[in-house]
C-alpha atoms as a PDB file:
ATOM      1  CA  UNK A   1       0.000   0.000   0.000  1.00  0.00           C
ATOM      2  CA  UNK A   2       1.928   3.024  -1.214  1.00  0.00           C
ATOM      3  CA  UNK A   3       1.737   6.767   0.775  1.00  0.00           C
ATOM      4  CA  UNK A   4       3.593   9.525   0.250  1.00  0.00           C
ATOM      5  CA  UNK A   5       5.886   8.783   2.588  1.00  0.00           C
ATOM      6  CA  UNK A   6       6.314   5.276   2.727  1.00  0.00           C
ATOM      7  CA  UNK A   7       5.208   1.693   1.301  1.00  0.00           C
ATOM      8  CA  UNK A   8       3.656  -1.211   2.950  1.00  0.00           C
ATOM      9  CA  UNK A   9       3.778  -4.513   1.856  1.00  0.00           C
ATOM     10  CA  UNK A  10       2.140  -7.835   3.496  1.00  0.00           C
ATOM     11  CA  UNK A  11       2.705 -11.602   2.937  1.00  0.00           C
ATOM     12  CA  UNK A  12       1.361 -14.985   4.779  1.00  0.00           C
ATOM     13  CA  UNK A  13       3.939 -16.815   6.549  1.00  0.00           C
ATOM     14  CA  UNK A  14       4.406 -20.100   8.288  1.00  0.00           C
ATOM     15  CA  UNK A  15       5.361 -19.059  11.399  1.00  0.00           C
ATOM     16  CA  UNK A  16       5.922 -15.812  13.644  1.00  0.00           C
ATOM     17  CA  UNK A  17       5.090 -12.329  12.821  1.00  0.00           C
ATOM     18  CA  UNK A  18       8.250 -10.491  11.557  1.00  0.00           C
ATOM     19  CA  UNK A  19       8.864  -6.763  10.186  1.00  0.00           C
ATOM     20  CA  UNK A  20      11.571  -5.445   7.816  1.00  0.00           C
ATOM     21  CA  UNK A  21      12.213  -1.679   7.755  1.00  0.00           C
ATOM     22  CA  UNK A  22      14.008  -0.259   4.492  1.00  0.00           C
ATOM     23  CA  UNK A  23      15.578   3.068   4.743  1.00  0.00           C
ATOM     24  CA  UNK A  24      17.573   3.860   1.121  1.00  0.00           C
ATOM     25  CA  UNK A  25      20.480   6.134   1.213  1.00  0.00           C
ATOM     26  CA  UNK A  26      17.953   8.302  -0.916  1.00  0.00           C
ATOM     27  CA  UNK A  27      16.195   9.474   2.528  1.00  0.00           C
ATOM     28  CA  UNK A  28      19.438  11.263   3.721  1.00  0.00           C
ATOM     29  CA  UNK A  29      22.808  10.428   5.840  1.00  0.00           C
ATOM     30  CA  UNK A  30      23.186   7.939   8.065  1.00  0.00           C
ATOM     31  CA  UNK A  31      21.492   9.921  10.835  1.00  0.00           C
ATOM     32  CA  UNK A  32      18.532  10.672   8.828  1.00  0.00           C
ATOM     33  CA  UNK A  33      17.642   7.361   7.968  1.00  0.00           C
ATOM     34  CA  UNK A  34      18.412   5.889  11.166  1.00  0.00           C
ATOM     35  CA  UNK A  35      15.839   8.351  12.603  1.00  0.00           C
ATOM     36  CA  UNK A  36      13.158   7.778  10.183  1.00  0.00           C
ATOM     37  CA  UNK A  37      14.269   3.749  10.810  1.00  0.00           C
ATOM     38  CA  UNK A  38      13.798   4.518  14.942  1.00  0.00           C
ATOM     39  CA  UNK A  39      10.099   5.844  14.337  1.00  0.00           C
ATOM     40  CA  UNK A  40       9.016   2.848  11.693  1.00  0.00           C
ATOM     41  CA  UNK A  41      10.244   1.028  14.834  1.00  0.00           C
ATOM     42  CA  UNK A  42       8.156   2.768  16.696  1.00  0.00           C
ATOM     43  CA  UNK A  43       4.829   2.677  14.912  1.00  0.00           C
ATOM     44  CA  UNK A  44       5.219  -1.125  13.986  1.00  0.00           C
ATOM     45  CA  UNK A  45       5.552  -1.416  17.602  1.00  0.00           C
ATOM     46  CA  UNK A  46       1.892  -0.403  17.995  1.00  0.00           C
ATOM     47  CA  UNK A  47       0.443  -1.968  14.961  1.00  0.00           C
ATOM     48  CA  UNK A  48       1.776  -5.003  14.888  1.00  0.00           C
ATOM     49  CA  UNK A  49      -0.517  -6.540  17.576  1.00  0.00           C
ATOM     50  CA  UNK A  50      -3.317  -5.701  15.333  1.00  0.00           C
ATOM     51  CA  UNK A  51      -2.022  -7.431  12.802  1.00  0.00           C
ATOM     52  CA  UNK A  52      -2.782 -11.715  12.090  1.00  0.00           C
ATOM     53  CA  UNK A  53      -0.816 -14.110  13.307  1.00  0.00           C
ATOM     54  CA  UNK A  54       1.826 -15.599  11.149  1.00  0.00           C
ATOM     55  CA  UNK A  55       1.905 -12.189   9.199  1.00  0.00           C
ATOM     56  CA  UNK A  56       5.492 -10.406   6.973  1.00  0.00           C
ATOM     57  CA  UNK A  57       5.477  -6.921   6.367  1.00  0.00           C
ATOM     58  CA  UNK A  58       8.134  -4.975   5.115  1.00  0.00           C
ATOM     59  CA  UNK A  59       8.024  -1.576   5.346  1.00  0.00           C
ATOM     60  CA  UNK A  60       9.726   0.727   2.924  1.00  0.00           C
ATOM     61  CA  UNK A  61      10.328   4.589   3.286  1.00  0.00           C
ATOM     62  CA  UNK A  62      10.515   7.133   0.863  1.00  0.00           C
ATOM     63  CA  UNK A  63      12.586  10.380   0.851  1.00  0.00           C
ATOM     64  CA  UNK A  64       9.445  12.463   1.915  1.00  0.00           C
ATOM     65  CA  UNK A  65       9.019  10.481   4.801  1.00  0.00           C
ATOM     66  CA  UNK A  66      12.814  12.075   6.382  1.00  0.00           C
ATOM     67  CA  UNK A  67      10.856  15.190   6.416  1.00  0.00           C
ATOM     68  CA  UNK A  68       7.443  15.154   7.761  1.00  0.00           C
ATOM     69  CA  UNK A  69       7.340  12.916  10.911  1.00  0.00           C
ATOM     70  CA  UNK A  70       3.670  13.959  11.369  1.00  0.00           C
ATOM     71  CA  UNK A  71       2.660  12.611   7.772  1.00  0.00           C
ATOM     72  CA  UNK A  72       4.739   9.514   8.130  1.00  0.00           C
ATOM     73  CA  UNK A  73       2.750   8.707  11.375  1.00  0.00           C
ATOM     74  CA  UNK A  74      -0.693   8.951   9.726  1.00  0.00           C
ATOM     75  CA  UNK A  75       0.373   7.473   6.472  1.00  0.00           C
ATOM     76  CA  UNK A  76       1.936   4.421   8.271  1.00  0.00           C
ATOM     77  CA  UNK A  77      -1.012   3.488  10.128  1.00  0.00           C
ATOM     78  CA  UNK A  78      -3.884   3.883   7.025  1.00  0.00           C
ATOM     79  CA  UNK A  79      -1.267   1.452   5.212  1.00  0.00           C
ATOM     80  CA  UNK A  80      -0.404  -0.631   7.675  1.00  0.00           C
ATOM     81  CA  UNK A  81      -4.527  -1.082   7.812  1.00  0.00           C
ATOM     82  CA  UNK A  82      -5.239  -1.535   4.502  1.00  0.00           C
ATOM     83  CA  UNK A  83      -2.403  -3.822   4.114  1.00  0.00           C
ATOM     84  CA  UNK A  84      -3.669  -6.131   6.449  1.00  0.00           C
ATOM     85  CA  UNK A  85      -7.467  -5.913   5.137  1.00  0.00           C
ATOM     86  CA  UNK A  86      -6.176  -6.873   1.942  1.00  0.00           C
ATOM     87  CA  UNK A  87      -4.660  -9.640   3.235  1.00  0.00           C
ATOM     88  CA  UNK A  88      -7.113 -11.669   5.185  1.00  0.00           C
ATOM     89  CA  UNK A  89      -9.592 -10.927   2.380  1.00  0.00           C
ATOM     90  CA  UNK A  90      -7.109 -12.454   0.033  1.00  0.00           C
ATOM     91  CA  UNK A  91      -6.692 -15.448   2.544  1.00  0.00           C
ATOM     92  CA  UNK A  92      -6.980 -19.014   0.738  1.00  0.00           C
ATOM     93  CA  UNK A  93      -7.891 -20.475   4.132  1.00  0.00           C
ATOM     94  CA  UNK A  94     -11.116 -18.936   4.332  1.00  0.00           C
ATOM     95  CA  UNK A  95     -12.234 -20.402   0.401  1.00  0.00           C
ATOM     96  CA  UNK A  96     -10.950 -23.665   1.090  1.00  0.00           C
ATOM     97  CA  UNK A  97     -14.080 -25.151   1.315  1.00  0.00           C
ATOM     98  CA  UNK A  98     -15.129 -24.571  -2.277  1.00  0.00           C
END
Protein backbone atom coordinates (compact mmCIF):
# COMPACT_ATOMS: atom_id res chain seq x y z
CA UNK A 1 0.00 0.00 0.00
CA UNK A 2 1.93 3.02 -1.21
CA UNK A 3 1.74 6.77 0.78
CA UNK A 4 3.59 9.52 0.25
CA UNK A 5 5.89 8.78 2.59
CA UNK A 6 6.31 5.28 2.73
CA UNK A 7 5.21 1.69 1.30
CA UNK A 8 3.66 -1.21 2.95
CA UNK A 9 3.78 -4.51 1.86
CA UNK A 10 2.14 -7.84 3.50
CA UNK A 11 2.71 -11.60 2.94
CA UNK A 12 1.36 -14.98 4.78
CA UNK A 13 3.94 -16.81 6.55
CA UNK A 14 4.41 -20.10 8.29
CA UNK A 15 5.36 -19.06 11.40
CA UNK A 16 5.92 -15.81 13.64
CA UNK A 17 5.09 -12.33 12.82
CA UNK A 18 8.25 -10.49 11.56
CA UNK A 19 8.86 -6.76 10.19
CA UNK A 20 11.57 -5.44 7.82
CA UNK A 21 12.21 -1.68 7.75
CA UNK A 22 14.01 -0.26 4.49
CA UNK A 23 15.58 3.07 4.74
CA UNK A 24 17.57 3.86 1.12
CA UNK A 25 20.48 6.13 1.21
CA UNK A 26 17.95 8.30 -0.92
CA UNK A 27 16.19 9.47 2.53
CA UNK A 28 19.44 11.26 3.72
CA UNK A 29 22.81 10.43 5.84
CA UNK A 30 23.19 7.94 8.06
CA UNK A 31 21.49 9.92 10.84
CA UNK A 32 18.53 10.67 8.83
CA UNK A 33 17.64 7.36 7.97
CA UNK A 34 18.41 5.89 11.17
CA UNK A 35 15.84 8.35 12.60
CA UNK A 36 13.16 7.78 10.18
CA UNK A 37 14.27 3.75 10.81
CA UNK A 38 13.80 4.52 14.94
CA UNK A 39 10.10 5.84 14.34
CA UNK A 40 9.02 2.85 11.69
CA UNK A 41 10.24 1.03 14.83
CA UNK A 42 8.16 2.77 16.70
CA UNK A 43 4.83 2.68 14.91
CA UNK A 44 5.22 -1.13 13.99
CA UNK A 45 5.55 -1.42 17.60
CA UNK A 46 1.89 -0.40 17.99
CA UNK A 47 0.44 -1.97 14.96
CA UNK A 48 1.78 -5.00 14.89
CA UNK A 49 -0.52 -6.54 17.58
CA UNK A 50 -3.32 -5.70 15.33
CA UNK A 51 -2.02 -7.43 12.80
CA UNK A 52 -2.78 -11.71 12.09
CA UNK A 53 -0.82 -14.11 13.31
CA UNK A 54 1.83 -15.60 11.15
CA UNK A 55 1.90 -12.19 9.20
CA UNK A 56 5.49 -10.41 6.97
CA UNK A 57 5.48 -6.92 6.37
CA UNK A 58 8.13 -4.98 5.12
CA UNK A 59 8.02 -1.58 5.35
CA UNK A 60 9.73 0.73 2.92
CA UNK A 61 10.33 4.59 3.29
CA UNK A 62 10.52 7.13 0.86
CA UNK A 63 12.59 10.38 0.85
CA UNK A 64 9.44 12.46 1.92
CA UNK A 65 9.02 10.48 4.80
CA UNK A 66 12.81 12.07 6.38
CA UNK A 67 10.86 15.19 6.42
CA UNK A 68 7.44 15.15 7.76
CA UNK A 69 7.34 12.92 10.91
CA UNK A 70 3.67 13.96 11.37
CA UNK A 71 2.66 12.61 7.77
CA UNK A 72 4.74 9.51 8.13
CA UNK A 73 2.75 8.71 11.37
CA UNK A 74 -0.69 8.95 9.73
CA UNK A 75 0.37 7.47 6.47
CA UNK A 76 1.94 4.42 8.27
CA UNK A 77 -1.01 3.49 10.13
CA UNK A 78 -3.88 3.88 7.02
CA UNK A 79 -1.27 1.45 5.21
CA UNK A 80 -0.40 -0.63 7.68
CA UNK A 81 -4.53 -1.08 7.81
CA UNK A 82 -5.24 -1.53 4.50
CA UNK A 83 -2.40 -3.82 4.11
CA UNK A 84 -3.67 -6.13 6.45
CA UNK A 85 -7.47 -5.91 5.14
CA UNK A 86 -6.18 -6.87 1.94
CA UNK A 87 -4.66 -9.64 3.24
CA UNK A 88 -7.11 -11.67 5.18
CA UNK A 89 -9.59 -10.93 2.38
CA UNK A 90 -7.11 -12.45 0.03
CA UNK A 91 -6.69 -15.45 2.54
CA UNK A 92 -6.98 -19.01 0.74
CA UNK A 93 -7.89 -20.48 4.13
CA UNK A 94 -11.12 -18.94 4.33
CA UNK A 95 -12.23 -20.40 0.40
CA UNK A 96 -10.95 -23.66 1.09
CA UNK A 97 -14.08 -25.15 1.32
CA UNK A 98 -15.13 -24.57 -2.28
Amino acid sequence: MSRPTLVVHAVRLNDGTRVGLVASGSLGNAVTRNRVKRRLRHLAAAHVTDSPAGTGVVVRALPRAASDAADLATDFGSAWHEAMSRLTAADPMKHRGR
